[in-house]
N, C-alpha and C. Protein backbone atom coordinates (compact mmCIF):
# COMPACT_ATOMS: atom_id res chain seq x y z
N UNK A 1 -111.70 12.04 -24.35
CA UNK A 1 -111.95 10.94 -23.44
C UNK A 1 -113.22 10.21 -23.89
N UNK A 2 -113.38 8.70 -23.74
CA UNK A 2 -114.15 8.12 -24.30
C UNK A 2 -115.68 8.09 -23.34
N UNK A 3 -116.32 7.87 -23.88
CA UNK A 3 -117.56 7.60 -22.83
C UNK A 3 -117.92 6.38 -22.56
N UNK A 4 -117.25 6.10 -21.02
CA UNK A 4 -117.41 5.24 -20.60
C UNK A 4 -118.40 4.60 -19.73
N UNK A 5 -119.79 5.63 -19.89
CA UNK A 5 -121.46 4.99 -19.11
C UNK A 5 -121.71 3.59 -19.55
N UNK A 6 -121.73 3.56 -21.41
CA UNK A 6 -122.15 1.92 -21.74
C UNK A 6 -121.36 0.65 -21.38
N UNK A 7 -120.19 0.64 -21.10
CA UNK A 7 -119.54 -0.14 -19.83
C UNK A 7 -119.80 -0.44 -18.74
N UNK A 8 -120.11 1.35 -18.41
CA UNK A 8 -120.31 0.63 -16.51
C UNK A 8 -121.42 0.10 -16.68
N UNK A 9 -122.43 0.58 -17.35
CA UNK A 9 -124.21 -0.21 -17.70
C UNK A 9 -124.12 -1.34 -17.85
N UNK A 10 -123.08 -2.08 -18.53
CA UNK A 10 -122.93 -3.38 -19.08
C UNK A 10 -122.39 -4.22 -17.79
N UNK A 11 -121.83 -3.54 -16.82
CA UNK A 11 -121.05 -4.29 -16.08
C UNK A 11 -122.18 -4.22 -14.83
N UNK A 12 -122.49 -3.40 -14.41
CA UNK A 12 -123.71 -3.42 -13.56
C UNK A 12 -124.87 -4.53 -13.76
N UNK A 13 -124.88 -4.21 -15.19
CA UNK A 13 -126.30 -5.18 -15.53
C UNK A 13 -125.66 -6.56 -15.33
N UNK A 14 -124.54 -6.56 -15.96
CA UNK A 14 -124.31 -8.68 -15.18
C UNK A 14 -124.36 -8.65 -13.97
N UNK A 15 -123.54 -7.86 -13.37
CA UNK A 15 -123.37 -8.36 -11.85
C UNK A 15 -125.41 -8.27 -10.97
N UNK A 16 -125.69 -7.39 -11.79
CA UNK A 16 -126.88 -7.86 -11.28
C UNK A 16 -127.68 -8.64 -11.19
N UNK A 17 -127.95 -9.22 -12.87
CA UNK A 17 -128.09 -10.66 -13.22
C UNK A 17 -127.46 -12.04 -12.66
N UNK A 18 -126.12 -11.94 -12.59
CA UNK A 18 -125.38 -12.71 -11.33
C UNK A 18 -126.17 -13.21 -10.03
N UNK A 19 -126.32 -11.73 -9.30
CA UNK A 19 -126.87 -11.91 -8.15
C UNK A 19 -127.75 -12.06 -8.46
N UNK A 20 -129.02 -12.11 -9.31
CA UNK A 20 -130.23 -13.01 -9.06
C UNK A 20 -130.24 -14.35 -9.16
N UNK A 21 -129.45 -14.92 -10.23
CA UNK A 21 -129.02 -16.48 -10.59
C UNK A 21 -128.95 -16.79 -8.70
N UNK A 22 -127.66 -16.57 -8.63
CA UNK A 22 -126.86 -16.69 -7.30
C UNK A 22 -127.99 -16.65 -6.29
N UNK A 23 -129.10 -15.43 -6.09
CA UNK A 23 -130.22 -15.53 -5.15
C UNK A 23 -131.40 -16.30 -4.61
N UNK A 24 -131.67 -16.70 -6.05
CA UNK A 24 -132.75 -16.77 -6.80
C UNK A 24 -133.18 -18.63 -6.09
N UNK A 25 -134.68 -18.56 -5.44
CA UNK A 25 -134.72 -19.77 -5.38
C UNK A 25 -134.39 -21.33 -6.09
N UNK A 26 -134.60 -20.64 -7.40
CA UNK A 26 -134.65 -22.31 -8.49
C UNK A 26 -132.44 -22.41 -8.26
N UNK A 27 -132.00 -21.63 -7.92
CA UNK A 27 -130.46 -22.29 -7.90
C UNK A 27 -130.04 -23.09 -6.69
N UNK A 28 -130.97 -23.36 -5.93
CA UNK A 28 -130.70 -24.20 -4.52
C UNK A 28 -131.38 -25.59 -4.83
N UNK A 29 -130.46 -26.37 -4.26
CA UNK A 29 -130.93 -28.03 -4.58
C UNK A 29 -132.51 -28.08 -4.90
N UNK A 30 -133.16 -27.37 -3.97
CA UNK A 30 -134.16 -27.93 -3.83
C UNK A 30 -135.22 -27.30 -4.74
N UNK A 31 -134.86 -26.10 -5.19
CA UNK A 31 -134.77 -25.45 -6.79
C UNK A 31 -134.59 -26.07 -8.01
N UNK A 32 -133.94 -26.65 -7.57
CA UNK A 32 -133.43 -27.64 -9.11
C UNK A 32 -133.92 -29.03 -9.37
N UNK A 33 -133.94 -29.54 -8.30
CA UNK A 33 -135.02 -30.91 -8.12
C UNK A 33 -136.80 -30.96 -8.09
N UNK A 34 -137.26 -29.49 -7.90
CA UNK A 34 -138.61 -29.62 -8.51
C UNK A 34 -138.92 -29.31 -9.32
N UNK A 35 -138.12 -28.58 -10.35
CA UNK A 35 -138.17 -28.29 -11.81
C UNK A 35 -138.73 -29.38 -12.32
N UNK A 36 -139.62 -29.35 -13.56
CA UNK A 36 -139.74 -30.67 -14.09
C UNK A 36 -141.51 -30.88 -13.94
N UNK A 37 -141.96 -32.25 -14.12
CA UNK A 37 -143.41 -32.08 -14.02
C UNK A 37 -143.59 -33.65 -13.35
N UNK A 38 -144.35 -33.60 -12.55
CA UNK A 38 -144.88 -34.30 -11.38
C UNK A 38 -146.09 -34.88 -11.18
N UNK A 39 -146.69 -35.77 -10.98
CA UNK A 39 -148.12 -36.31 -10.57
C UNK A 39 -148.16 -36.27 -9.12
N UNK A 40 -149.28 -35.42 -8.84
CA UNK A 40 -148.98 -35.37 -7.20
C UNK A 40 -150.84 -35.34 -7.02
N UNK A 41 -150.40 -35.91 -5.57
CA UNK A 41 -151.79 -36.56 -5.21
C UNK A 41 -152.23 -35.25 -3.99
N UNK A 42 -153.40 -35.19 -4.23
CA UNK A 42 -153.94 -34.41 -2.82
C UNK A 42 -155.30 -34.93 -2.18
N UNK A 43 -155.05 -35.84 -1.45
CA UNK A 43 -156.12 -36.94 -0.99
C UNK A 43 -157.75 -36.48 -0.69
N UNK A 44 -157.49 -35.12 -0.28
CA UNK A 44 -158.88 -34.35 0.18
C UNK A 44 -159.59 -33.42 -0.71
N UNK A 45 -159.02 -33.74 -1.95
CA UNK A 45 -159.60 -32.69 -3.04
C UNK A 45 -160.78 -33.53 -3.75
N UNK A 46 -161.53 -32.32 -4.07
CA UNK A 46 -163.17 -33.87 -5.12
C UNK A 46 -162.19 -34.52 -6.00
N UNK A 47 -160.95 -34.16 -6.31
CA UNK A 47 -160.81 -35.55 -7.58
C UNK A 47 -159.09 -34.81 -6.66
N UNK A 48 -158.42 -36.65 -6.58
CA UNK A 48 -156.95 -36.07 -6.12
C UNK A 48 -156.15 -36.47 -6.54
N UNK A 49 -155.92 -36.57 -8.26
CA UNK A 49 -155.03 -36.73 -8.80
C UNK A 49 -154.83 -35.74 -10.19
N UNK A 50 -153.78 -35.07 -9.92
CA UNK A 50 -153.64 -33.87 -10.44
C UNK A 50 -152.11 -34.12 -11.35
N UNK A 51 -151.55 -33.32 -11.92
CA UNK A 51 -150.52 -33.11 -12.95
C UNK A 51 -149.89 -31.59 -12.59
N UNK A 52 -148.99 -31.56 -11.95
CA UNK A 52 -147.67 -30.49 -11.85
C UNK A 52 -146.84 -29.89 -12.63
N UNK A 53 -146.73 -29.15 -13.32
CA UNK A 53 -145.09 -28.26 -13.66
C UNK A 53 -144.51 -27.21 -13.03
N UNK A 54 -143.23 -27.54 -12.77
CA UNK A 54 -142.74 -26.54 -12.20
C UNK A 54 -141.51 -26.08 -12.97
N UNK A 55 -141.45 -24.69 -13.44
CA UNK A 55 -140.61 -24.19 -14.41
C UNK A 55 -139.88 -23.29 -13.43
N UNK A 56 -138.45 -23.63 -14.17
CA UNK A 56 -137.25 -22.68 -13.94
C UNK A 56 -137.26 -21.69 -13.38
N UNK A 57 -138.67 -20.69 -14.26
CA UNK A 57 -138.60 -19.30 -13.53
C UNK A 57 -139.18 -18.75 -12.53
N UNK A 58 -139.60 -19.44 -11.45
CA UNK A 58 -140.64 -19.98 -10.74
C UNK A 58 -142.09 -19.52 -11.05
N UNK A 59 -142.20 -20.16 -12.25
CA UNK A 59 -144.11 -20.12 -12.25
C UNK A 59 -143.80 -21.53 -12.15
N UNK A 60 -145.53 -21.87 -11.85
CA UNK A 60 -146.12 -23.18 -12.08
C UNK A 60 -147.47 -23.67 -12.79
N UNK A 61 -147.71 -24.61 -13.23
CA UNK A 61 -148.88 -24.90 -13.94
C UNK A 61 -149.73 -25.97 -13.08
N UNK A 62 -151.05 -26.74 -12.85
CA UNK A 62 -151.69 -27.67 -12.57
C UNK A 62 -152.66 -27.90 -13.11
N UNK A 63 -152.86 -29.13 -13.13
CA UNK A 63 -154.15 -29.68 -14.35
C UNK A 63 -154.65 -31.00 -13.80
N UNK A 64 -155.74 -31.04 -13.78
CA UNK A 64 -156.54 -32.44 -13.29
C UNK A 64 -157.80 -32.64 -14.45
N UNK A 65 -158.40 -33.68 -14.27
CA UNK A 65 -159.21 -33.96 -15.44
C UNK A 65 -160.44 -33.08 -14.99
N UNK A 66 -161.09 -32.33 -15.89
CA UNK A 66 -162.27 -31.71 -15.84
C UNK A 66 -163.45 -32.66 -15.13
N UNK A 67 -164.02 -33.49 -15.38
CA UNK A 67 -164.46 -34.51 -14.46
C UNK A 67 -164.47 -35.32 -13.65
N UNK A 68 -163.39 -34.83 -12.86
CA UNK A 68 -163.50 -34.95 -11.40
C UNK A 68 -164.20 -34.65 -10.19
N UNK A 69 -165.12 -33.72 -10.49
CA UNK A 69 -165.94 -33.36 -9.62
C UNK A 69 -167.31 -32.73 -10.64
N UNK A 70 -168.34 -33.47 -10.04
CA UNK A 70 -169.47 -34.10 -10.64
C UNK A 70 -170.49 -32.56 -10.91
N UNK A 71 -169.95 -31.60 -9.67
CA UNK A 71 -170.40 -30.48 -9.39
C UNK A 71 -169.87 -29.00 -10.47
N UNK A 72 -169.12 -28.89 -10.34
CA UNK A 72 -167.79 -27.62 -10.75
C UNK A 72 -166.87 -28.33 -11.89
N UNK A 73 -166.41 -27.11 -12.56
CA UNK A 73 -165.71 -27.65 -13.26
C UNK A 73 -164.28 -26.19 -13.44
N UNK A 74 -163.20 -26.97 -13.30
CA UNK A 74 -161.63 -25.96 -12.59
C UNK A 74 -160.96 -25.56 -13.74
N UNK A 75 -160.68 -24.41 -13.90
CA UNK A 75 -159.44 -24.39 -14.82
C UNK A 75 -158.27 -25.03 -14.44
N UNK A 76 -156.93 -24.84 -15.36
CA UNK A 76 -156.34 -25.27 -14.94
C UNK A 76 -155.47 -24.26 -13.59
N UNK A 77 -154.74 -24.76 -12.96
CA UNK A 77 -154.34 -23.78 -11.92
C UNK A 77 -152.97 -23.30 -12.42
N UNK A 78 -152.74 -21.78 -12.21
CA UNK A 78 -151.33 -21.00 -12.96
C UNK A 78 -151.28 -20.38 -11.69
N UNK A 79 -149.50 -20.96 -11.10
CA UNK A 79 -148.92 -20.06 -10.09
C UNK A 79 -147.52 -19.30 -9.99
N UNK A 80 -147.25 -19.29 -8.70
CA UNK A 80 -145.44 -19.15 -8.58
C UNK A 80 -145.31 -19.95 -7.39
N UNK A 81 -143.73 -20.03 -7.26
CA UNK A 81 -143.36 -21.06 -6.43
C UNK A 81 -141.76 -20.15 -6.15
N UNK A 82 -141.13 -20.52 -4.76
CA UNK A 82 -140.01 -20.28 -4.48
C UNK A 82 -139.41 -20.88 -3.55
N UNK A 83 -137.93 -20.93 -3.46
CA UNK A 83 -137.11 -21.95 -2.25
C UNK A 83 -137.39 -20.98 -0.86
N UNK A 84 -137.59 -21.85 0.27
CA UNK A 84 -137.62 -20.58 1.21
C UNK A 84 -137.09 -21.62 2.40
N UNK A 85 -135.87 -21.29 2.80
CA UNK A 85 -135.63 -22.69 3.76
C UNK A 85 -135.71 -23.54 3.51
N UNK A 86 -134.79 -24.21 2.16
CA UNK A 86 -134.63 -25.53 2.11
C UNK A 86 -135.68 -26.20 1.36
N UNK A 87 -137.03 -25.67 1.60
CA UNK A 87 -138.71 -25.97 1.11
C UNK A 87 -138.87 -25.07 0.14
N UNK A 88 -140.12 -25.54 -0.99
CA UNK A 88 -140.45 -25.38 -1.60
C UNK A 88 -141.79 -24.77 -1.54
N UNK A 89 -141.99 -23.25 -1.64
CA UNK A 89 -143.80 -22.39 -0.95
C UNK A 89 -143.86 -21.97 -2.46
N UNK A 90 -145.32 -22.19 -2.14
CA UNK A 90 -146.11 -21.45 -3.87
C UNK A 90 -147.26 -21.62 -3.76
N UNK A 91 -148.04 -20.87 -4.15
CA UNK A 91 -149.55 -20.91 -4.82
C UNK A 91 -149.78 -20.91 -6.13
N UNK A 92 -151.14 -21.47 -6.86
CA UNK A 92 -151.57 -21.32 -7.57
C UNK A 92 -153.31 -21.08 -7.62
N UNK A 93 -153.43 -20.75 -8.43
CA UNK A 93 -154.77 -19.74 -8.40
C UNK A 93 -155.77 -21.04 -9.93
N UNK A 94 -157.01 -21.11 -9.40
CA UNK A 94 -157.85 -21.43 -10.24
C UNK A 94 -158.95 -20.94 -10.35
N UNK A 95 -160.15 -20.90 -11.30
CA UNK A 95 -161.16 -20.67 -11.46
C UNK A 95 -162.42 -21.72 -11.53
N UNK A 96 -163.77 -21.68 -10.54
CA UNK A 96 -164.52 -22.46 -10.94
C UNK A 96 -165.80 -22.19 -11.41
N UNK A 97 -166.60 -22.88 -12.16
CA UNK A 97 -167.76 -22.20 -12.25
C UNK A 97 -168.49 -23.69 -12.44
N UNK A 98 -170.27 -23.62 -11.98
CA UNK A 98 -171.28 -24.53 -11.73
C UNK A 98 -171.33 -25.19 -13.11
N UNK A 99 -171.33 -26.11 -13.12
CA UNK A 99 -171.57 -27.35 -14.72
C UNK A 99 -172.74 -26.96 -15.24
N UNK A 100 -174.21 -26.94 -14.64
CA UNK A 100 -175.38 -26.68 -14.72
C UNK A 100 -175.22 -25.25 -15.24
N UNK A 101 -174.90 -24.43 -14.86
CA UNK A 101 -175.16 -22.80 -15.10
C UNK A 101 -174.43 -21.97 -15.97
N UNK A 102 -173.32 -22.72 -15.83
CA UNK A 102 -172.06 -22.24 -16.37
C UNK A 102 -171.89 -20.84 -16.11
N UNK A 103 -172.10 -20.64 -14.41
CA UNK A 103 -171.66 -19.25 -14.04
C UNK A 103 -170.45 -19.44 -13.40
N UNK A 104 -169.83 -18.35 -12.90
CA UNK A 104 -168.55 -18.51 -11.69
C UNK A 104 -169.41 -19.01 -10.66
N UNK A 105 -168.38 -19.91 -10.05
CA UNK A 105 -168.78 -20.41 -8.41
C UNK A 105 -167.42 -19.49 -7.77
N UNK A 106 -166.46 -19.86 -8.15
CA UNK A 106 -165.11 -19.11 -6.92
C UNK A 106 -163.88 -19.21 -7.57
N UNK A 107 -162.99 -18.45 -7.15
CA UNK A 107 -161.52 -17.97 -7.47
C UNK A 107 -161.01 -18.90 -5.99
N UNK A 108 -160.12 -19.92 -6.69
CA UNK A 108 -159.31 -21.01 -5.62
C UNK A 108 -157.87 -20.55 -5.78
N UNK A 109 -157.46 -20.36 -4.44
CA UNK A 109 -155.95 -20.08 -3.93
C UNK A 109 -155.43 -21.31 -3.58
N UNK A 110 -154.77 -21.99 -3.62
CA UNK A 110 -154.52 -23.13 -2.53
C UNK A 110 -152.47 -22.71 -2.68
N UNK A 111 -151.98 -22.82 -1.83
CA UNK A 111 -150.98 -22.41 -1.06
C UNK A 111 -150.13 -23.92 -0.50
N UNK A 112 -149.11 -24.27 -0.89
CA UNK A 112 -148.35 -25.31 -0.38
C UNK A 112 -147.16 -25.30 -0.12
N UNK A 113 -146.46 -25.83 1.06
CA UNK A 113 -145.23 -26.04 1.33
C UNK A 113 -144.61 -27.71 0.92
N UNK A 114 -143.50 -27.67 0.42
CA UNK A 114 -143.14 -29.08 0.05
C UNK A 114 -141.64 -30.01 0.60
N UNK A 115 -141.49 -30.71 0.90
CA UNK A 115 -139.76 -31.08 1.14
C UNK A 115 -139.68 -31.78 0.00
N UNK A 116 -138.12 -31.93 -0.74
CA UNK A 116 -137.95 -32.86 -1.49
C UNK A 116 -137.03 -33.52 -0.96
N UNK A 117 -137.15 -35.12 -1.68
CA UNK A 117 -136.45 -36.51 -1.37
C UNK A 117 -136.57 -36.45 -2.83
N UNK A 118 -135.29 -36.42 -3.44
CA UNK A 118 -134.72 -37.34 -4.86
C UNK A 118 -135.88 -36.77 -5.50
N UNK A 119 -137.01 -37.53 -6.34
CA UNK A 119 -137.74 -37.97 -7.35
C UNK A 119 -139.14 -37.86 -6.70
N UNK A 120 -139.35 -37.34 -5.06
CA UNK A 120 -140.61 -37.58 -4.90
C UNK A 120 -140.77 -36.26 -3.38
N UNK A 121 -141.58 -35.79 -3.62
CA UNK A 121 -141.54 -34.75 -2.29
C UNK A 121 -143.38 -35.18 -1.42
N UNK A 122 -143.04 -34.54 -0.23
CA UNK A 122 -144.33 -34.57 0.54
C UNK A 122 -144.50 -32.88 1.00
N UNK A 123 -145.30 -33.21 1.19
CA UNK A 123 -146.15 -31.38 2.11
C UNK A 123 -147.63 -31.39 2.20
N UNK A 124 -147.87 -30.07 2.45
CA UNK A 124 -149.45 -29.78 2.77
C UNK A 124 -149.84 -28.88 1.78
N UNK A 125 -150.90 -28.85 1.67
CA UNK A 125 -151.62 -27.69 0.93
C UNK A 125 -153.02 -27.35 1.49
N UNK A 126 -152.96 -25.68 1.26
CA UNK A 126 -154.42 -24.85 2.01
C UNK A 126 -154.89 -24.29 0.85
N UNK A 127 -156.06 -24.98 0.58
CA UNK A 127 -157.08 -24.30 -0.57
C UNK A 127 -158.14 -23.16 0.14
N UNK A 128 -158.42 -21.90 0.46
CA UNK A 128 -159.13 -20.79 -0.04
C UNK A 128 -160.03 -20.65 -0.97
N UNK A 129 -160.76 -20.36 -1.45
CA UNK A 129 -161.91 -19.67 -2.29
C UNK A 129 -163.07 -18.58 -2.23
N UNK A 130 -162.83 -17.89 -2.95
CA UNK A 130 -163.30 -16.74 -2.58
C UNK A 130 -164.39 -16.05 -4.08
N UNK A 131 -165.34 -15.13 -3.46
CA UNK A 131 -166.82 -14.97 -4.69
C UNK A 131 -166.12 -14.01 -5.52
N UNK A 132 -166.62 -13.25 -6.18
CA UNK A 132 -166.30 -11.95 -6.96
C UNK A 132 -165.89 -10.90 -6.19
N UNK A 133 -166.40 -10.65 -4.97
CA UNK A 133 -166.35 -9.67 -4.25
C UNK A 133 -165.57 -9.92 -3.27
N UNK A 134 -164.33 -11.16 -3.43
CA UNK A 134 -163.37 -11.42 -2.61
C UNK A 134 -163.51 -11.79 -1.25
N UNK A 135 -164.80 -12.14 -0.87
CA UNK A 135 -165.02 -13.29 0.25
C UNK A 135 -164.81 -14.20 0.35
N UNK A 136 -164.38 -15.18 1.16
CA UNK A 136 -164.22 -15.83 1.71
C UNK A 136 -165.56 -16.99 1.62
N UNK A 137 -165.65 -17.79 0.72
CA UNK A 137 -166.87 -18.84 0.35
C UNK A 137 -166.55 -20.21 1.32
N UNK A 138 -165.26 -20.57 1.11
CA UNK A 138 -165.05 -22.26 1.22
C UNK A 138 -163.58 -22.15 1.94
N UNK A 139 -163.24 -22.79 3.04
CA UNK A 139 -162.06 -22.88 3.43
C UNK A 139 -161.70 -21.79 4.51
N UNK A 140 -160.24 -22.32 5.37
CA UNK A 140 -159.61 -22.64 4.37
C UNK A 140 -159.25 -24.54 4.65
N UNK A 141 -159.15 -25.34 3.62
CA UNK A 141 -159.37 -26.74 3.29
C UNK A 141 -157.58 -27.43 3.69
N UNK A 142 -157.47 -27.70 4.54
CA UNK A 142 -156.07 -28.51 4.90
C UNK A 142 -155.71 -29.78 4.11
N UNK A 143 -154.71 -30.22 3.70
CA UNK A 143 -154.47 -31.81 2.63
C UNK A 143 -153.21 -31.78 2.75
N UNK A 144 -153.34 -33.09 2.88
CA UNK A 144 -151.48 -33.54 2.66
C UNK A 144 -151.60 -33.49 0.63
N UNK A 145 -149.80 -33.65 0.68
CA UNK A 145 -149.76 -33.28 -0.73
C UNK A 145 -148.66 -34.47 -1.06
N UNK A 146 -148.23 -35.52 -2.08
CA UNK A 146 -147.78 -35.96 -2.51
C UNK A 146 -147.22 -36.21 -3.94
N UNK A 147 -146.00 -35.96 -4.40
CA UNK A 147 -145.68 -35.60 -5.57
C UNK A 147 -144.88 -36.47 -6.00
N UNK A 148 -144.86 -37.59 -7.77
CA UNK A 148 -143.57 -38.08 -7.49
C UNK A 148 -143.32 -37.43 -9.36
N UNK A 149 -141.81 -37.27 -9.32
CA UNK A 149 -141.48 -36.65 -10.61
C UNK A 149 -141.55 -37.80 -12.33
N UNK A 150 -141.98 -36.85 -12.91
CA UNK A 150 -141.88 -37.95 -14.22
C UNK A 150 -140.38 -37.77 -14.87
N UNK A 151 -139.97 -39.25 -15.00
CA UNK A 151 -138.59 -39.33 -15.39
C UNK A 151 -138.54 -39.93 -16.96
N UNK A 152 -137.44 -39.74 -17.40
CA UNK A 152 -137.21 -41.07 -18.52
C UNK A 152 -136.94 -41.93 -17.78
């Protein structure tokens, strides 16, 4: 009789893969329409015009110009993102440190919910920041959020 484990392994492993496709936030409309990369505005930030990607696997990237704020200077922000009701929730995480000193100032969370319309979504976002020792420095900072997608 043959050994038939590397079969069932094989057949398990799609159907499992399946069901994540099938689960998986980025396969719902609203999954698939923020894929892509975006200029989105956040009116209450020291500089509020920023640059979006949002990839397939739900990470995300953000980038604004280093001189935007006269004070600090941000990495860029690396998050995740997922469908949760229709909406779009994710954080991304940045780093800042003083221009003058070039020490750390704070580890920034900011946290957003989004709706999409076609080519352009709205929501809020809550920025956090916190010292080395995971306090609570700044926030947490409320902003509307505005995004519209870059097309050909």
């Amino acid at each position: 009789m043959k050994n038939r484990y590397p079969a069932i392994i094989a057949v398990c492993a799609m159907a499992a893969l399946l069901c994540f496709f099938f689960m998986s936030g980025s396969s719902s409309a609203a999954g698939k329409q923020i894929v892509g990369v975006w200029f989105v505005q956040f009116p209450d930030a020291p500089f509020k015009y920023h640059m979006v990607t949002f990839h397939s696997d739900g990470t995300m990237e953000q980038a604004n110009p280093d001189a935007g704020d006269a004070h600090t200077s941000d990495s860029n922000g690396m998050g995740v993102w997922e469908v949760r009701g229709g909406k779009v929730v994710g954080k991304f995480v940045e780093v800042t440190a003083d221009r003058t000193t070039r020490q750390f100032v704070s580890r920034g969370e900011i946290s957003f919910t989004l709706e999409m319309e076609g080519t352009r979504f709205t929501g809020t976002a809550t920025g956090r920041f916190f010292d080395l020792n995971e306090k609570l420095v700044v926030g947490p900072i409320n902003t509307p959020m505005t995004g519209t997608k870059i097309v050909l």
